[in-house]
N, C-alpha and C. Protein backbone atom coordinates (compact mmCIF):
# COMPACT_ATOMS: atom_id res chain seq x y z
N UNK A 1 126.02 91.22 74.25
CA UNK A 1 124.86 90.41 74.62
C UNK A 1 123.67 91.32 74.88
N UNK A 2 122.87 90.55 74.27
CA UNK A 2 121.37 91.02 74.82
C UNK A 2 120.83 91.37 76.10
N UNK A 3 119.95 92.19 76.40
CA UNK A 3 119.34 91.66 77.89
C UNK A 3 118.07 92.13 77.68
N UNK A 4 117.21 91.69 79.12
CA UNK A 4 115.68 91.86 78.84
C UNK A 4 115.69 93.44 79.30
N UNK A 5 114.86 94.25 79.12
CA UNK A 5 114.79 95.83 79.46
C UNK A 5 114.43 95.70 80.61
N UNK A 6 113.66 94.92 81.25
CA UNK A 6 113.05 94.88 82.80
C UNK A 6 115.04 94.60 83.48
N UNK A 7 115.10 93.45 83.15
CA UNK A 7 116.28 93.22 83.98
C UNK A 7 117.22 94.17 83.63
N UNK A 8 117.64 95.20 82.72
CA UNK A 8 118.36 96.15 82.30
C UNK A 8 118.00 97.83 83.43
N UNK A 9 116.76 97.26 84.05
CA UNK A 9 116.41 98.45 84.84
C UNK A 9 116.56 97.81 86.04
N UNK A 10 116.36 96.87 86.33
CA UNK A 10 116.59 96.21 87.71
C UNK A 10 118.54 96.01 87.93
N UNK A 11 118.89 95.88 86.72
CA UNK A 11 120.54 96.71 86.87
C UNK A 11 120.67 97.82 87.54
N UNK A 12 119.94 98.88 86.79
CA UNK A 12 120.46 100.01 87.16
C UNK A 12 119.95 100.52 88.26
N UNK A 13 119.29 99.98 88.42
CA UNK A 13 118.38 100.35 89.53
C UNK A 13 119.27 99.92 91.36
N UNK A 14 119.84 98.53 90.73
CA UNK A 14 120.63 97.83 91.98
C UNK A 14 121.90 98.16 91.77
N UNK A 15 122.57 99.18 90.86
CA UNK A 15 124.11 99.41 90.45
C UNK A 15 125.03 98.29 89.97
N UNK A 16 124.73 97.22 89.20
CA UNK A 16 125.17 96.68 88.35
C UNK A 16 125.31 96.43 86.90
N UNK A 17 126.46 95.87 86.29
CA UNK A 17 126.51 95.80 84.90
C UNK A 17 125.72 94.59 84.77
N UNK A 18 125.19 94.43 83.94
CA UNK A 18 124.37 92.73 83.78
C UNK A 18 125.18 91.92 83.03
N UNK A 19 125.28 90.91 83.55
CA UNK A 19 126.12 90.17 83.36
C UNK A 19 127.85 90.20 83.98
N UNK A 20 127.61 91.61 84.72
CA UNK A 20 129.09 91.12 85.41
C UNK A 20 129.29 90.52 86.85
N UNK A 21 130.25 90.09 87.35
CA UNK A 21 130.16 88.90 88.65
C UNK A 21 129.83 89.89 89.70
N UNK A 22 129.01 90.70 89.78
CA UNK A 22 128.35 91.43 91.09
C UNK A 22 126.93 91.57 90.74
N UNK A 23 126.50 90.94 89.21
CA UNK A 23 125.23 90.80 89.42
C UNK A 23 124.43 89.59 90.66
N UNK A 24 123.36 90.29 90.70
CA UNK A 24 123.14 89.19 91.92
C UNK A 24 122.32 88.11 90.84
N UNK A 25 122.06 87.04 91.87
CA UNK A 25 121.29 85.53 91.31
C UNK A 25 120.23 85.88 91.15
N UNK A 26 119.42 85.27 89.52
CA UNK A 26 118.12 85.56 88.94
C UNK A 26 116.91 85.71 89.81
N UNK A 27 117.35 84.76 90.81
CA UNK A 27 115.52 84.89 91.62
C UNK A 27 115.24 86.11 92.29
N UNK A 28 116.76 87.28 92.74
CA UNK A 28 116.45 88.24 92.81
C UNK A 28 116.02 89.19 91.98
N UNK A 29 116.26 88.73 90.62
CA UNK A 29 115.58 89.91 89.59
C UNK A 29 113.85 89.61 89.73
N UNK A 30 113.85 88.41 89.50
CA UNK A 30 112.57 87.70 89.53
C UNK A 30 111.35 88.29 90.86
N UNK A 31 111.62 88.55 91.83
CA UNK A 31 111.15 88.59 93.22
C UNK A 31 111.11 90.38 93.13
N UNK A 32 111.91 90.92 92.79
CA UNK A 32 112.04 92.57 92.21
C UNK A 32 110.65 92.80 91.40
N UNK A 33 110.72 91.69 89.81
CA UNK A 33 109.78 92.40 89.13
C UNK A 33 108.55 91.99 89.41
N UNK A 34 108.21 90.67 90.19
CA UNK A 34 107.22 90.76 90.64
C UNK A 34 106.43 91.92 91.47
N UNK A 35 107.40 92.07 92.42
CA UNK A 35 106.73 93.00 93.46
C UNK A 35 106.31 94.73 93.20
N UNK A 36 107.35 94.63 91.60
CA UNK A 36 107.17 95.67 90.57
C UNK A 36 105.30 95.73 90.01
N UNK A 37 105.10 94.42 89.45
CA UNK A 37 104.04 94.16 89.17
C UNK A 37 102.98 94.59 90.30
N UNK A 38 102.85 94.03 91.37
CA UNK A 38 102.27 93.90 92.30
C UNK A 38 101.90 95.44 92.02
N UNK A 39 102.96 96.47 92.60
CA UNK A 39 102.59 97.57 92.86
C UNK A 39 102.07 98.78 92.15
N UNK A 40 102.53 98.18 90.60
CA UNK A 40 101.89 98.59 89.59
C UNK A 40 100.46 98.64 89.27
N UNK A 41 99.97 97.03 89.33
CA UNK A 41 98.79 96.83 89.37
C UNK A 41 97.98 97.37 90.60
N UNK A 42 98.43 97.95 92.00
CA UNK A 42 97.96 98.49 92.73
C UNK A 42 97.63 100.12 92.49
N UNK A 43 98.52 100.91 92.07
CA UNK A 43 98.67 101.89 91.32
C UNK A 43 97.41 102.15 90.55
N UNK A 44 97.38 100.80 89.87
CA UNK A 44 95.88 100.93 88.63
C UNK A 44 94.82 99.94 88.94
N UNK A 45 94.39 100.04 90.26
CA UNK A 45 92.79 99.53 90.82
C UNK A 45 92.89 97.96 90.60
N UNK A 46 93.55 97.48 90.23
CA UNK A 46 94.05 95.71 89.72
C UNK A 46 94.07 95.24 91.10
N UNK A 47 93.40 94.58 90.86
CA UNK A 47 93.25 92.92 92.03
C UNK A 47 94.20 91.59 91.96
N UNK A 48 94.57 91.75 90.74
CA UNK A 48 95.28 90.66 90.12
C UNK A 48 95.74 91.50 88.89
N UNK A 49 96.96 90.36 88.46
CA UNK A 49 97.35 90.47 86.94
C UNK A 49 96.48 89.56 86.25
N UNK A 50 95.85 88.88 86.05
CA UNK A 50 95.03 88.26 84.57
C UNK A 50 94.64 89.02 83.95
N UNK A 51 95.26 88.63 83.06
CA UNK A 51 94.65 89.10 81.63
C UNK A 51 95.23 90.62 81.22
N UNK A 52 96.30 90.70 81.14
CA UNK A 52 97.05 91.67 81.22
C UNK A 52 97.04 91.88 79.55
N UNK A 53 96.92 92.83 79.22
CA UNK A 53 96.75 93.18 77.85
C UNK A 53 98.10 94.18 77.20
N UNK A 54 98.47 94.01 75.90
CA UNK A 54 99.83 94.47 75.02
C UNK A 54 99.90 95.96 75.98
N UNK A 55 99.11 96.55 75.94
CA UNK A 55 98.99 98.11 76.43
C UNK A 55 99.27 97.70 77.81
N UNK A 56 98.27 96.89 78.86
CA UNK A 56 99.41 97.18 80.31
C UNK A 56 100.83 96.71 80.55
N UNK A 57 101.37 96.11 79.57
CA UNK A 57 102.77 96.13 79.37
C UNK A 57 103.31 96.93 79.22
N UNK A 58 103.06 97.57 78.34
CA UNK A 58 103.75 98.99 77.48
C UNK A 58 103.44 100.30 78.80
N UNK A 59 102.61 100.15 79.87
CA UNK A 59 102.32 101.06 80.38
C UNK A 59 103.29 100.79 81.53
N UNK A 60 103.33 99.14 81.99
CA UNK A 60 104.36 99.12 83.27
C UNK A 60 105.58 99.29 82.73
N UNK A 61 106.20 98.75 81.50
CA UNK A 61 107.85 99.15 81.33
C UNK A 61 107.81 100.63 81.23
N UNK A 62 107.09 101.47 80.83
CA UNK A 62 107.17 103.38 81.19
C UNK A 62 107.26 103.37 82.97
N UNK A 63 106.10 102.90 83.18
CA UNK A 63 106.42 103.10 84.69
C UNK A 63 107.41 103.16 85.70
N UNK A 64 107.80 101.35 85.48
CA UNK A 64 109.20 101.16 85.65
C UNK A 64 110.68 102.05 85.20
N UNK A 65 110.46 101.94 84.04
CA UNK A 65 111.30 103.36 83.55
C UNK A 65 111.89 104.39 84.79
N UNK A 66 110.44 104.74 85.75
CA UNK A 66 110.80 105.91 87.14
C UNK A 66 111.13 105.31 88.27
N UNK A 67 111.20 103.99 88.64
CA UNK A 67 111.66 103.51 89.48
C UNK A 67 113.06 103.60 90.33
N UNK A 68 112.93 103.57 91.25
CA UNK A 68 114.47 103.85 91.81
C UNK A 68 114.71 103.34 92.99
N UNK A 69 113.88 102.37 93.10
CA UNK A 69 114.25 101.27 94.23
C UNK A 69 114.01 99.72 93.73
């Protein structure tokens, strides 16, 4: 099976296989990458996410990439 790369780092990040019965329930991935966002966009002078463009994507999944909490 597939998985999304965000939630594939929010695996490894929390020491689980995705998709096995110690993953935790979605709204915790959900509530993770938000606050991922959040701090990202803080990182880069952002007030908000609108209008988030192909490139600040490509820049937060690198970011994320170093994450370890």
């Amino acid at each position: 099976m597939n998985y999304q790369p965000r939630y594939i780092q929010f695996a490894r990040v929390r020491g689980f296989e995705p998709g096995s019965p110690d993953a935790p329930l979605m709204h915790e991935f959900i509530s993770w990458v938000r606050l991922k966002w959040a701090l990202w966009a803080g990182l880069h002078g952002r007030k908000n996410l609108y209008g988030l463009t192909a490139e600040d994507h490509k820049a937060f999944d690198e970011w994320l990439k170093g994450e370890v909490e």
